[in-house]
C-alpha atoms as a PDB file:
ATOM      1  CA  UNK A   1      43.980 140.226 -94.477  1.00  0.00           C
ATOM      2  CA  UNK A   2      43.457 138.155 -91.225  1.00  0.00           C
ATOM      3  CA  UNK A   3      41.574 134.860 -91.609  1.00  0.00           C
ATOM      4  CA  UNK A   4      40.883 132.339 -88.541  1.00  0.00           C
ATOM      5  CA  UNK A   5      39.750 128.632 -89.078  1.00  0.00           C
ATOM      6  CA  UNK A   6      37.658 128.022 -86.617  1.00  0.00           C
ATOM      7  CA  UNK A   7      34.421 125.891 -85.211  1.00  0.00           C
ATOM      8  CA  UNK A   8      31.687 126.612 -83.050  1.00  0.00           C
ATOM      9  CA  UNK A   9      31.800 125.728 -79.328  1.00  0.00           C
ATOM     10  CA  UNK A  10      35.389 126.614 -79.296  1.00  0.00           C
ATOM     11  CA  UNK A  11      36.773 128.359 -76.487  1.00  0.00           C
ATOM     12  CA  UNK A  12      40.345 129.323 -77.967  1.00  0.00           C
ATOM     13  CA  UNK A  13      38.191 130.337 -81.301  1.00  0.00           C
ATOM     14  CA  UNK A  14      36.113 132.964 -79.273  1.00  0.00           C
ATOM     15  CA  UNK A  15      38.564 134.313 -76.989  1.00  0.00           C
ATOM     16  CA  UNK A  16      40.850 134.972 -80.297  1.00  0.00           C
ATOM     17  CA  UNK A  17      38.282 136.391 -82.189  1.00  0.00           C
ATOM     18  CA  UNK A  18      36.992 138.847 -79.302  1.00  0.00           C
ATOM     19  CA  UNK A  19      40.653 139.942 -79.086  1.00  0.00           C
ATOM     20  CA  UNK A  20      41.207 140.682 -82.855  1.00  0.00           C
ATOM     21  CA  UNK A  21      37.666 142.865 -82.499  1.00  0.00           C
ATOM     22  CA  UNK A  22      39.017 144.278 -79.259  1.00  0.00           C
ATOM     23  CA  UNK A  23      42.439 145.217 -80.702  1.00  0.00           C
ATOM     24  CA  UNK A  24      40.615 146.841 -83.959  1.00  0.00           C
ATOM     25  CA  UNK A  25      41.612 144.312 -86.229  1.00  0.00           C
ATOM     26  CA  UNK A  26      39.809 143.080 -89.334  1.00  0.00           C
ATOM     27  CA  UNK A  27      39.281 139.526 -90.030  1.00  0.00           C
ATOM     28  CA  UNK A  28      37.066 137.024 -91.685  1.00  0.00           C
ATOM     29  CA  UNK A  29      35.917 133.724 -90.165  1.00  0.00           C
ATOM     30  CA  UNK A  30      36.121 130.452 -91.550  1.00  0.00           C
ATOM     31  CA  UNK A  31      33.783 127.740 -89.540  1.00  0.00           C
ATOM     32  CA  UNK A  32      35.456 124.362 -90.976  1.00  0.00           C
ATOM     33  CA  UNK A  33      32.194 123.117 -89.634  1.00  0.00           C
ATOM     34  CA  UNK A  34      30.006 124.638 -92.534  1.00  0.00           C
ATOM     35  CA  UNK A  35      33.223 124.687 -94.487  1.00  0.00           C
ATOM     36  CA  UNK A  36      34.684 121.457 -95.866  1.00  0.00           C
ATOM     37  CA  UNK A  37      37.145 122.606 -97.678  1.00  0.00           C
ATOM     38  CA  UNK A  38      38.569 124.588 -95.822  1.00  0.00           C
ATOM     39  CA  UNK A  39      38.695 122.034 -92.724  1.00  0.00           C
ATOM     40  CA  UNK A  40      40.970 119.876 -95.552  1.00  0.00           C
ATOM     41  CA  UNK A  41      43.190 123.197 -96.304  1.00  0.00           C
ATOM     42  CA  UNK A  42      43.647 123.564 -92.253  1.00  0.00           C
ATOM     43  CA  UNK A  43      44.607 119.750 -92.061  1.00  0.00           C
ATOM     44  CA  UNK A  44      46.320 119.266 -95.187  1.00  0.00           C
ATOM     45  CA  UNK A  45      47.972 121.895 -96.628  1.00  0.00           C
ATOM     46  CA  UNK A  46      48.624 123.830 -93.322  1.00  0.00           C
ATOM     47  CA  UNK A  47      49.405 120.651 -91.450  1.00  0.00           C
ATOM     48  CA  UNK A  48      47.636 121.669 -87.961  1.00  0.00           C
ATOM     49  CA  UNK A  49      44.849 119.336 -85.959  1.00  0.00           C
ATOM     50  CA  UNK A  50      44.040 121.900 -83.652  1.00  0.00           C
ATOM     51  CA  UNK A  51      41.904 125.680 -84.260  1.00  0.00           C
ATOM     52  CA  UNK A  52      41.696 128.359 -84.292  1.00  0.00           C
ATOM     53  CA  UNK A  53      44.362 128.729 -86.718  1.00  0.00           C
ATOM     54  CA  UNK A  54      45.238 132.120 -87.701  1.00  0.00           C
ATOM     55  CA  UNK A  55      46.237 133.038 -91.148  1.00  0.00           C
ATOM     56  CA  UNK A  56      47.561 136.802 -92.220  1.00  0.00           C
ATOM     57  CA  UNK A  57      49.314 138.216 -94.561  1.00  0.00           C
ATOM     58  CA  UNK A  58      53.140 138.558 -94.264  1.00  0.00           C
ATOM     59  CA  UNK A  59      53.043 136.065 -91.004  1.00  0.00           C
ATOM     60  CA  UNK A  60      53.458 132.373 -90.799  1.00  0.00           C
ATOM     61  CA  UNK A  61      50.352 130.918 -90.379  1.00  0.00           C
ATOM     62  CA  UNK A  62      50.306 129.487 -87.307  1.00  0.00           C
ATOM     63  CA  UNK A  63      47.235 127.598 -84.545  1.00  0.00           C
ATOM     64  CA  UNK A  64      46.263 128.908 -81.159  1.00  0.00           C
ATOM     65  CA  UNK A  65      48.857 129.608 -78.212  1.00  0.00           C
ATOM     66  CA  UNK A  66      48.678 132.253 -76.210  1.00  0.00           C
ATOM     67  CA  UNK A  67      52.081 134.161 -76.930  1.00  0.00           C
ATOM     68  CA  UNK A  68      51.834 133.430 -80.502  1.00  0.00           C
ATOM     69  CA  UNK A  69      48.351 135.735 -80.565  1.00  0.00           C
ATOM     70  CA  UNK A  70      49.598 138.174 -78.058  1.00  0.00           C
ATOM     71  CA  UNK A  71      52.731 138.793 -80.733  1.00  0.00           C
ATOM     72  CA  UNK A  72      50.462 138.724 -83.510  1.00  0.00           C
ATOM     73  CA  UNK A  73      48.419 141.457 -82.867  1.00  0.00           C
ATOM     74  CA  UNK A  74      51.034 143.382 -81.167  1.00  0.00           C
ATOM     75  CA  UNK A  75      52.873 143.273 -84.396  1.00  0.00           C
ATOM     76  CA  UNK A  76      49.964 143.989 -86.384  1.00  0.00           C
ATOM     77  CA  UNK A  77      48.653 146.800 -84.435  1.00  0.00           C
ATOM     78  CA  UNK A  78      52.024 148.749 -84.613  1.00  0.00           C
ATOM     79  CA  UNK A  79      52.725 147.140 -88.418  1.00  0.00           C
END
């Protein structure tokens, strides 16, 4: 399961999600906007200050940069 930790009128957030649905892969959003908790789990627990953040099974979870989300869904494509 892919989750990103988003917000809305977030550049990164759409161009990531619009290449997950490009590349055929599956994921559920989280808007830490409507989502409080989940904006504490993102800062807290994950440690990042910047979105999206991506979050997947069997992969570090790790926030936006380019070659880290061109790897990911290379390696979850062919995975």
């Amino acid at each position: 399961m892919v989750k990103v930790y988003s917000k809305y009128n977030c550049k990164n957030c759409k161009q990531v999600k619009r290449l997950l649905k490009f590349s055929g892969i599956d994921y559920v959003e989280i808007n830490v906007e409507d989502d409080a908790e989940a904006f504490q789990y993102v800062k807290e627990e994950l440690g990042f200050s910047q979105l999206p953040v991506i979050v997947a099974t069997g992969v570090e979870p790790f926030q936006f940069d380019h070659i880290k989300v061109n790897e990911f869904v290379e390696g979850y494509k062919h995975g």
